[in-house]
N, C-alpha and C. Protein backbone atom coordinates (compact mmCIF):
# COMPACT_ATOMS: atom_id res chain seq x y z
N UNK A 1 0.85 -1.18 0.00
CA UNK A 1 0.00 0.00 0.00
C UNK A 1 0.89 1.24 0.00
N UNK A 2 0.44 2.09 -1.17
CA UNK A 2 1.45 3.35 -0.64
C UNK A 2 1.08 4.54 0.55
N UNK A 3 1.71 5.11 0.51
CA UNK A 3 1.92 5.95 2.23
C UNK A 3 0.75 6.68 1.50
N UNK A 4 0.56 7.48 0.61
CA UNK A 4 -0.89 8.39 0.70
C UNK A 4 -1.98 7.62 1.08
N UNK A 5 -2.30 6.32 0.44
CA UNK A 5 -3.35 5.86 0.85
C UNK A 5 -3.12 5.29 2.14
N UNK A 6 -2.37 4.51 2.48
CA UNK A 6 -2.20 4.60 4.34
C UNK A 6 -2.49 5.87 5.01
N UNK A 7 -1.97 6.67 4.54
CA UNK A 7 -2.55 8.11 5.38
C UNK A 7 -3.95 8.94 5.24
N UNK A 8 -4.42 7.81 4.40
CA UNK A 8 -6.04 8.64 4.02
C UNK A 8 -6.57 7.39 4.51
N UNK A 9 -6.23 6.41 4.78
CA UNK A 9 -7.17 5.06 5.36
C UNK A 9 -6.95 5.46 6.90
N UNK A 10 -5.90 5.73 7.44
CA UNK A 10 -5.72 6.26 8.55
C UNK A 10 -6.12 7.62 9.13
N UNK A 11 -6.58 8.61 7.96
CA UNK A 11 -7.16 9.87 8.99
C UNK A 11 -8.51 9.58 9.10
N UNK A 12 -9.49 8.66 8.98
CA UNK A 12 -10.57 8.97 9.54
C UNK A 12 -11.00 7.87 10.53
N UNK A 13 -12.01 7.33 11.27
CA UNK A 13 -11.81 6.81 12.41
C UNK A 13 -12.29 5.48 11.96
N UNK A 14 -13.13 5.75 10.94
CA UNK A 14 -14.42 4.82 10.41
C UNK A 14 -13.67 3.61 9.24
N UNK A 15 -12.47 4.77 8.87
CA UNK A 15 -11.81 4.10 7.21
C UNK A 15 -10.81 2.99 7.97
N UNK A 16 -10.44 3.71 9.55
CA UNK A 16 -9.30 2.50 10.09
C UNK A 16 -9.70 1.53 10.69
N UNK A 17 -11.11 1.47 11.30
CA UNK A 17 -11.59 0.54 12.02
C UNK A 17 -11.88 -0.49 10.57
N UNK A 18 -12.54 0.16 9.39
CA UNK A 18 -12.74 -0.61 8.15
C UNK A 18 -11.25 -1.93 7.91
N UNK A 19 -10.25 -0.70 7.77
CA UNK A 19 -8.64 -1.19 7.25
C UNK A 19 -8.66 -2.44 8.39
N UNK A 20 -8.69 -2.23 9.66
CA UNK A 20 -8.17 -3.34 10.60
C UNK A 20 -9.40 -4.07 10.31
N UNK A 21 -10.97 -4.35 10.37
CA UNK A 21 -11.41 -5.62 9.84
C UNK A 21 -11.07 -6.37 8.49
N UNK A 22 -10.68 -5.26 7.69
CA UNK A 22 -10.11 -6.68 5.82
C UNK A 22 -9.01 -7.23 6.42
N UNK A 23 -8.05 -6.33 7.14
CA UNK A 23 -6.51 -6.79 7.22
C UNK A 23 -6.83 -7.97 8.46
N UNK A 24 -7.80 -8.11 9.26
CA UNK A 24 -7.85 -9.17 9.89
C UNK A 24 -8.32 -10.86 9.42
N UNK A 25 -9.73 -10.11 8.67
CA UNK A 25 -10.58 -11.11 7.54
C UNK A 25 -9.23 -11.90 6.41
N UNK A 26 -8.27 -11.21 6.19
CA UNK A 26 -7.28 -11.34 5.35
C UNK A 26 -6.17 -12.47 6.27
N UNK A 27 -6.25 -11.94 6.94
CA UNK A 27 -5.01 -12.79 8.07
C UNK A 27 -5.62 -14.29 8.12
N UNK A 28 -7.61 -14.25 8.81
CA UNK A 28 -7.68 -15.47 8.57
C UNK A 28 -8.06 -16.66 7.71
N UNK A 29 -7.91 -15.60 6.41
CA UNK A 29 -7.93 -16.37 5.07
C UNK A 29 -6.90 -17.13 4.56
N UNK A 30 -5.98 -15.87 5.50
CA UNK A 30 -4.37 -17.16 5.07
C UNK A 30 -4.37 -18.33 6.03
N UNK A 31 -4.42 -18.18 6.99
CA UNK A 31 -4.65 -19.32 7.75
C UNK A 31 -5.51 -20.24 7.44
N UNK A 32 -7.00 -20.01 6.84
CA UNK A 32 -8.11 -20.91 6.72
C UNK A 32 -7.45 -21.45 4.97
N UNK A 33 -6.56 -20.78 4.35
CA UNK A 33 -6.17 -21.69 3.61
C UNK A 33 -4.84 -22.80 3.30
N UNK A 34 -4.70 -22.24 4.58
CA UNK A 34 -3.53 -23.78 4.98
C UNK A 34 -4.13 -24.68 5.67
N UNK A 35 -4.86 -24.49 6.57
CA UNK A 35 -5.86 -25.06 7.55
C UNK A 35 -6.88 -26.36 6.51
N UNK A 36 -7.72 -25.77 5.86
CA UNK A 36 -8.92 -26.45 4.73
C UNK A 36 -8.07 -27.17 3.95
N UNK A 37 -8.64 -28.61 3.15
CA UNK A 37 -8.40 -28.43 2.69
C UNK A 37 -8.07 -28.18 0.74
N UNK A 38 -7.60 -28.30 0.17
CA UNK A 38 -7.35 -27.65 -0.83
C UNK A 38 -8.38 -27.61 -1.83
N UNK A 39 -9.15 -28.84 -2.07
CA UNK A 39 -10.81 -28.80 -2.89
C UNK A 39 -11.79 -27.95 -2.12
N UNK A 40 -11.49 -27.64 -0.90
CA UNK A 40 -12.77 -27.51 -0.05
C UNK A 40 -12.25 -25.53 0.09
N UNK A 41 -10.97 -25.21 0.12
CA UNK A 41 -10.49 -23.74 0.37
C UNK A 41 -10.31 -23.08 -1.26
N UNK A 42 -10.73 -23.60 -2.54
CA UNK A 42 -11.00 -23.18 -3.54
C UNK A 42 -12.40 -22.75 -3.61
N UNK A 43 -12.95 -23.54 -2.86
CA UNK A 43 -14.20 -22.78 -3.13
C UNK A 43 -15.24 -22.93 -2.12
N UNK A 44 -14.53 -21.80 -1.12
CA UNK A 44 -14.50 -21.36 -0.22
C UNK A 44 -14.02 -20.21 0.22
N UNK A 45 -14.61 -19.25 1.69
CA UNK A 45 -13.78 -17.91 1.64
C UNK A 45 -14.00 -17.61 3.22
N UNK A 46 -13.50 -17.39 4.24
CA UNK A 46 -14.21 -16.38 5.27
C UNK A 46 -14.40 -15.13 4.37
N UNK A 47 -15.75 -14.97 5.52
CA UNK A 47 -16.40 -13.73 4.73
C UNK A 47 -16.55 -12.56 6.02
N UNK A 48 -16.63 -13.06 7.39
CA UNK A 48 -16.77 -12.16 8.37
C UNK A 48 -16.26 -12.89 9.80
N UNK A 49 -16.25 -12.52 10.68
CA UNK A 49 -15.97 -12.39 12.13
C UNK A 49 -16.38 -11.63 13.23
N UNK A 50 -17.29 -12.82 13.69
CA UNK A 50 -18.57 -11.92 14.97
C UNK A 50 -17.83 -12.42 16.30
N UNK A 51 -17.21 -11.77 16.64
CA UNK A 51 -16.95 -12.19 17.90
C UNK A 51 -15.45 -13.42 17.79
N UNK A 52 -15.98 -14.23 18.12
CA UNK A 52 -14.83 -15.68 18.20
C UNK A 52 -16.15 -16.70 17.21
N UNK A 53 -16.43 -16.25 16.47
CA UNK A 53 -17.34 -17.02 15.40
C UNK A 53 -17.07 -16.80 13.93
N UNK A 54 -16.32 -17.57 13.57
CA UNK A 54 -16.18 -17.47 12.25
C UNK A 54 -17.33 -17.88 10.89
N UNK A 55 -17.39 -16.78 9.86
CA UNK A 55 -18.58 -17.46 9.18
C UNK A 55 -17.62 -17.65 7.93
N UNK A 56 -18.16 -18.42 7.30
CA UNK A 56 -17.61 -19.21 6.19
C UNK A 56 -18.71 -19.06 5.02
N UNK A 57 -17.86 -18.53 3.38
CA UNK A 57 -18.94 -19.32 2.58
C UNK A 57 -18.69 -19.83 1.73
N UNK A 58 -19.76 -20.98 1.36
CA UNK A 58 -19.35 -22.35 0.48
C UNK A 58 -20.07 -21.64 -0.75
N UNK A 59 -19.21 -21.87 -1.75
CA UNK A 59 -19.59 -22.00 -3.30
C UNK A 59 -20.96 -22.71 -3.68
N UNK A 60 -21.03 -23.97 -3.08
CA UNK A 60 -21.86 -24.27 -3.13
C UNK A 60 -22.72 -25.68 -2.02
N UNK A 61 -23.82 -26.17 -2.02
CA UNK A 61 -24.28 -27.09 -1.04
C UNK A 61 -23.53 -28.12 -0.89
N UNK A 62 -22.58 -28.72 -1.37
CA UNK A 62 -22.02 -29.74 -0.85
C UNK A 62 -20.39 -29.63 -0.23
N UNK A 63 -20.11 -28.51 -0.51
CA UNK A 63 -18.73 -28.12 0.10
C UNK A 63 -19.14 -27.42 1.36
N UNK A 64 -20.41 -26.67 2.07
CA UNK A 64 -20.81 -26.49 2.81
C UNK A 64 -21.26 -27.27 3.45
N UNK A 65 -21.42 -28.83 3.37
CA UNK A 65 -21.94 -30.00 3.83
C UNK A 65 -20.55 -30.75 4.57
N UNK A 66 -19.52 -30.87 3.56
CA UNK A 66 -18.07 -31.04 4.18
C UNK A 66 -17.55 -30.07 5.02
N UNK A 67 -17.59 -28.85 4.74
CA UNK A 67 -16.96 -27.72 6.48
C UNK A 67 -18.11 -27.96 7.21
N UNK A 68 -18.94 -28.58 7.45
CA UNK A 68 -19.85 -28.43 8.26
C UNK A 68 -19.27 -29.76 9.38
N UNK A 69 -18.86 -30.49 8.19
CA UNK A 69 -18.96 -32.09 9.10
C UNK A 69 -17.55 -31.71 9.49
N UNK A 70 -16.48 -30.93 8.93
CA UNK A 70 -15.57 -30.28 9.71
C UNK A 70 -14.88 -29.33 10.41
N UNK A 71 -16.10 -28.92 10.98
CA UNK A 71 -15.72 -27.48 12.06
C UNK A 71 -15.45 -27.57 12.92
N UNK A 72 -15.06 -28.93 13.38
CA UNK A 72 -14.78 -28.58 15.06
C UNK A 72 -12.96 -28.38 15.18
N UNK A 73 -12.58 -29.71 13.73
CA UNK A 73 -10.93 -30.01 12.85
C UNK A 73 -10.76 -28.51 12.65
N UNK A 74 -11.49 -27.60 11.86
CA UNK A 74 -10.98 -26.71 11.79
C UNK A 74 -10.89 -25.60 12.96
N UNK A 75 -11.85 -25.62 14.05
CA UNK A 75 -11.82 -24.73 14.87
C UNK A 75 -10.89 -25.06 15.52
N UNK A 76 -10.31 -26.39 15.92
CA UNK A 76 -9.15 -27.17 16.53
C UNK A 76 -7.79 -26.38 16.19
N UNK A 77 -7.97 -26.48 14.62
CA UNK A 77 -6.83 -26.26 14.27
C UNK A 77 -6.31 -24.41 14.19
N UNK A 78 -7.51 -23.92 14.31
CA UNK A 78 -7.55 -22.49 14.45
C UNK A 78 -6.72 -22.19 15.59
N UNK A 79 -7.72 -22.55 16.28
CA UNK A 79 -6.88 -22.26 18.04
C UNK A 79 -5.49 -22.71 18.11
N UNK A 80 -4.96 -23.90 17.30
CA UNK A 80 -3.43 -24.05 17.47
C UNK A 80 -2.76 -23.46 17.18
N UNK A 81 -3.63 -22.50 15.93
CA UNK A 81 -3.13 -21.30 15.31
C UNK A 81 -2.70 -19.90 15.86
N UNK A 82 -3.13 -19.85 16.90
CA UNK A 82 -3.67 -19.10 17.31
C UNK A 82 -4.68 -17.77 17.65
N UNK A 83 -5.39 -18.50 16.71
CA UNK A 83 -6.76 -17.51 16.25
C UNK A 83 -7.65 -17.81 17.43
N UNK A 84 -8.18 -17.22 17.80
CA UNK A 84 -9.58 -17.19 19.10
C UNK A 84 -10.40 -17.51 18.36
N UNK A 85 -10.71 -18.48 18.15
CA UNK A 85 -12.24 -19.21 17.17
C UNK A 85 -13.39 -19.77 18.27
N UNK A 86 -14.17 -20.06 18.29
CA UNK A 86 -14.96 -21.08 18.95
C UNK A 86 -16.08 -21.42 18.45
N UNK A 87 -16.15 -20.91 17.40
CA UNK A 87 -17.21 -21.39 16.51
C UNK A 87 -17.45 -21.27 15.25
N UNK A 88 -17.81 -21.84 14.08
CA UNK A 88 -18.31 -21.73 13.23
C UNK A 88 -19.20 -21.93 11.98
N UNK A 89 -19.56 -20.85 11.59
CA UNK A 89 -21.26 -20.88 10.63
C UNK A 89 -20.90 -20.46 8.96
N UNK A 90 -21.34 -21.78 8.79
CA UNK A 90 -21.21 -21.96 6.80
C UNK A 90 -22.03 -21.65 6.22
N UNK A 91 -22.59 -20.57 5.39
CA UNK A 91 -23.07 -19.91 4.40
C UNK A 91 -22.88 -20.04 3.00
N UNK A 92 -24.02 -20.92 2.29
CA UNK A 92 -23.94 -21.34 1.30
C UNK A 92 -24.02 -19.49 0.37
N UNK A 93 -23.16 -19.19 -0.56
CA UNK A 93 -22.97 -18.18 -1.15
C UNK A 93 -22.51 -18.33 -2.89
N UNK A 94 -23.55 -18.62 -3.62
CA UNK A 94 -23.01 -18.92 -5.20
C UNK A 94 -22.18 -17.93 -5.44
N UNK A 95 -21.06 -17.72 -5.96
CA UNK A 95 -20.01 -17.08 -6.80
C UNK A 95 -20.74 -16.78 -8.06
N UNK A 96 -20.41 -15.89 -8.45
CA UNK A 96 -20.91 -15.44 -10.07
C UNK A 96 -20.24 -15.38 -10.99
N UNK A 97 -19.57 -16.03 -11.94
CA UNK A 97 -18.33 -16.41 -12.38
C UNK A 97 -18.65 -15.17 -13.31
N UNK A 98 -17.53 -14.62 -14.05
CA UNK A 98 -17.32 -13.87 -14.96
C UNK A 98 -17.13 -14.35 -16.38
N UNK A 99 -18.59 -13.76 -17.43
CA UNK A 99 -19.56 -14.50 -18.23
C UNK A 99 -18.06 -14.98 -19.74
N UNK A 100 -18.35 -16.06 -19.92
CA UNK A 100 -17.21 -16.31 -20.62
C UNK A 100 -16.92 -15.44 -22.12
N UNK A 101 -15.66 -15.14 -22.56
CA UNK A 101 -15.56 -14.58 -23.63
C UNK A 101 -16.37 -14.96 -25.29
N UNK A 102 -16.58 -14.03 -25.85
CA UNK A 102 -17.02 -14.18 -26.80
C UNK A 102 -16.25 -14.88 -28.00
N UNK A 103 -16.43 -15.86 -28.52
CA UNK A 103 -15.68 -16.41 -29.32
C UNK A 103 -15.55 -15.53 -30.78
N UNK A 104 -14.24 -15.86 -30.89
CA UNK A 104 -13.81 -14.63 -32.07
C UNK A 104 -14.16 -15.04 -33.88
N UNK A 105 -14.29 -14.34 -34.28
CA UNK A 105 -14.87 -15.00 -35.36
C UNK A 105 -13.77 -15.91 -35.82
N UNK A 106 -14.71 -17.04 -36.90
CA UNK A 106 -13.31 -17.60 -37.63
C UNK A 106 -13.16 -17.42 -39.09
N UNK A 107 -12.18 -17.33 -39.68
CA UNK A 107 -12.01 -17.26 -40.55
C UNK A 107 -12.08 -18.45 -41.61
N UNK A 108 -12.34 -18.54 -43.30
CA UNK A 108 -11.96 -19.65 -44.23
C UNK A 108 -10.79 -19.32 -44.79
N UNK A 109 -9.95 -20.90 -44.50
CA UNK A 109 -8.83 -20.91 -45.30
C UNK A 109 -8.54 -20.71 -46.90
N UNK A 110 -7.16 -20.47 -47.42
CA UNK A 110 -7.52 -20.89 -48.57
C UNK A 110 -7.93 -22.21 -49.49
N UNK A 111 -7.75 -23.43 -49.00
CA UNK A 111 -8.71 -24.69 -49.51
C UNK A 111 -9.78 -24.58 -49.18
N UNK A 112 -10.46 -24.20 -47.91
CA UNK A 112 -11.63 -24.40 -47.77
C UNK A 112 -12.07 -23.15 -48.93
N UNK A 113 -11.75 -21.58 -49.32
CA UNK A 113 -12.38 -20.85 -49.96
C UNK A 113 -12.41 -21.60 -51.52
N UNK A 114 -11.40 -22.62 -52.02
CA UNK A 114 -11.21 -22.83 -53.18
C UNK A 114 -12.74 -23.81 -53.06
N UNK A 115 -12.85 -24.66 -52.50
CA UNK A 115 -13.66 -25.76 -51.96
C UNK A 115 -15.11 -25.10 -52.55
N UNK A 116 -15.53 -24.39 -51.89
CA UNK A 116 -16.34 -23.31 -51.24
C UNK A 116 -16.89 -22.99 -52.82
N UNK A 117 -15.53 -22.84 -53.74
CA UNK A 117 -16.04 -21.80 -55.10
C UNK A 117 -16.30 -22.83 -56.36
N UNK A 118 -15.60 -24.11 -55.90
CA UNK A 118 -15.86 -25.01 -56.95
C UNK A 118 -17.38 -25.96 -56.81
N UNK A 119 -17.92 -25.78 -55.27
CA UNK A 119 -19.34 -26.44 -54.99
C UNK A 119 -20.08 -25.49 -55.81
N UNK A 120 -19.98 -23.93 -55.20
CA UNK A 120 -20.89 -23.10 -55.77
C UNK A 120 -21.59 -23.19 -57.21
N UNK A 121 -20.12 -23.34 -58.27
CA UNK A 121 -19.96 -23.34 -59.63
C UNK A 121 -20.69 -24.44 -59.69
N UNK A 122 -20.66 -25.72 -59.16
CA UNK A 122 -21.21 -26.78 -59.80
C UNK A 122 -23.01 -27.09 -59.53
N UNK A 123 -23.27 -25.96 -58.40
CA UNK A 123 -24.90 -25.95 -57.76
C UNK A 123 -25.45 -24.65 -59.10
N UNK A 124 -27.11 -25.57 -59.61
CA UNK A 124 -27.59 -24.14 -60.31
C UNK A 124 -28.19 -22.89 -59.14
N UNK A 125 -28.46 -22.17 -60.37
CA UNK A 125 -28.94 -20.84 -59.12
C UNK A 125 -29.80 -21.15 -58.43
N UNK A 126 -29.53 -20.71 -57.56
CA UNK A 126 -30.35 -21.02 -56.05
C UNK A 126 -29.74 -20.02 -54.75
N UNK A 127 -30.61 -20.16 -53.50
CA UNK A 127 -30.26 -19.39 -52.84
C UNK A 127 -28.85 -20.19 -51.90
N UNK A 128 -28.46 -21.43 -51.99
CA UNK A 128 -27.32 -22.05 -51.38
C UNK A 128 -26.39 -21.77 -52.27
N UNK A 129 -26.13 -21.27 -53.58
CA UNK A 129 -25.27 -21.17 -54.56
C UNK A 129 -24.68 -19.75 -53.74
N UNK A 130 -25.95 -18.94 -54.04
CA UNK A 130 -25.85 -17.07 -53.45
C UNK A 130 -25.08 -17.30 -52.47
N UNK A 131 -25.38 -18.14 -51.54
CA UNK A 131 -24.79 -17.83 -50.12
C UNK A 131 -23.20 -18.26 -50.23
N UNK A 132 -23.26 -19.72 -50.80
CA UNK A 132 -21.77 -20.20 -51.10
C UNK A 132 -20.77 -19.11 -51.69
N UNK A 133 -21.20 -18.05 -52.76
CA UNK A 133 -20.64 -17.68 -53.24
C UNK A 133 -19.95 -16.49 -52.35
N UNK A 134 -20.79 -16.55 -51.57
CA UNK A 134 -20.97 -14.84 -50.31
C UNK A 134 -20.04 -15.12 -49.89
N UNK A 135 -19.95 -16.65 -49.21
CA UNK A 135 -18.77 -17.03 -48.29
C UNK A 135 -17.58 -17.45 -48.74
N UNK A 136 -17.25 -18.06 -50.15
CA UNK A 136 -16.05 -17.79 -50.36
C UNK A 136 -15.70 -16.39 -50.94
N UNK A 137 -16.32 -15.45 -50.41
CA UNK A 137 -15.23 -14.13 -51.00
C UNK A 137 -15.18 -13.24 -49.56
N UNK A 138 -15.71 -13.97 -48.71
CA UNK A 138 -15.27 -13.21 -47.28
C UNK A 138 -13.90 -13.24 -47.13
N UNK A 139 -13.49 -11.85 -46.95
CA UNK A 139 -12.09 -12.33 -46.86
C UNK A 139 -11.55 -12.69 -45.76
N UNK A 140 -10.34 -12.92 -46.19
CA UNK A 140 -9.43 -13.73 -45.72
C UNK A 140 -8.67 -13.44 -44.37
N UNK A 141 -8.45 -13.96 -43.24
CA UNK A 141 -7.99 -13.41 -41.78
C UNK A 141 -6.46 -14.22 -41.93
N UNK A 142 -5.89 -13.43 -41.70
CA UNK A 142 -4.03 -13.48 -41.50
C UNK A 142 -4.12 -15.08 -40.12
């Protein structure tokens, strides 16, 4: 973090009490992801901290079904940690994945355009001829 924004997260009372809950939420994310494990801390997150109650949320119902059947392993292992845990509550929370890219157009090669011009030629007029003909003169992508 650079020093201006440390010094603007730090002049107001509200922005530092904010800064010390992520930077804590953060601390026991690193821990809860050495702790979990590795199928189950992908998709998975602490999300808050009430007290000595940790809440947890699962991606989805059945990884919330496994921290469930292991919270006491993990609260165990918290405390060895030395985190003050004594409890914790799993919150099923779907993720919203980010909508996949648009596939880029494709281009016809040059066999396929030769292909393309010798069907055309050999179909009479018609509207599959028109179109064939459309598409071998699209041009050509590097």
């Amino acid at each position: 973090m650079t020093q201006r924004l440390k010094a603007f997260l730090s002049s107001n009372r509200d922005l530092r009490q904010l800064t010390q809950r992520v930077g804590e939420i953060a601390a026991l994310q690193h821990q809860y992801l050495l702790i979990a494990p590795a199928s189950l801390s992908q998709s998975s997150r602490i999300i808050q901290r009430k007290g000595q109650m940790l809440i947890i949320a699962a991606d989805n119902g059945a990884v919330a079904a496994k921290l469930r059947q292991m919270s006491d392993e993990l609260i165990s292992s918290f405390i060895t940690r030395g985190c003050e845990v004594t409890g914790i509550q799993i919150k099923v929370q779907v993720r919203i994945l980010p909508s996949a890219r648009k596939p880029l157009p494709r281009s016809i090669g040059e066999q396929g355009k030769k292909e393309l011009e010798t069907l055309a030629q050999s179909l009479e007029n018609s509207p599959l001829k028109s179109a064939l003909e459309r598409l071998a003169r699209q041009r050509l992508k590097p």
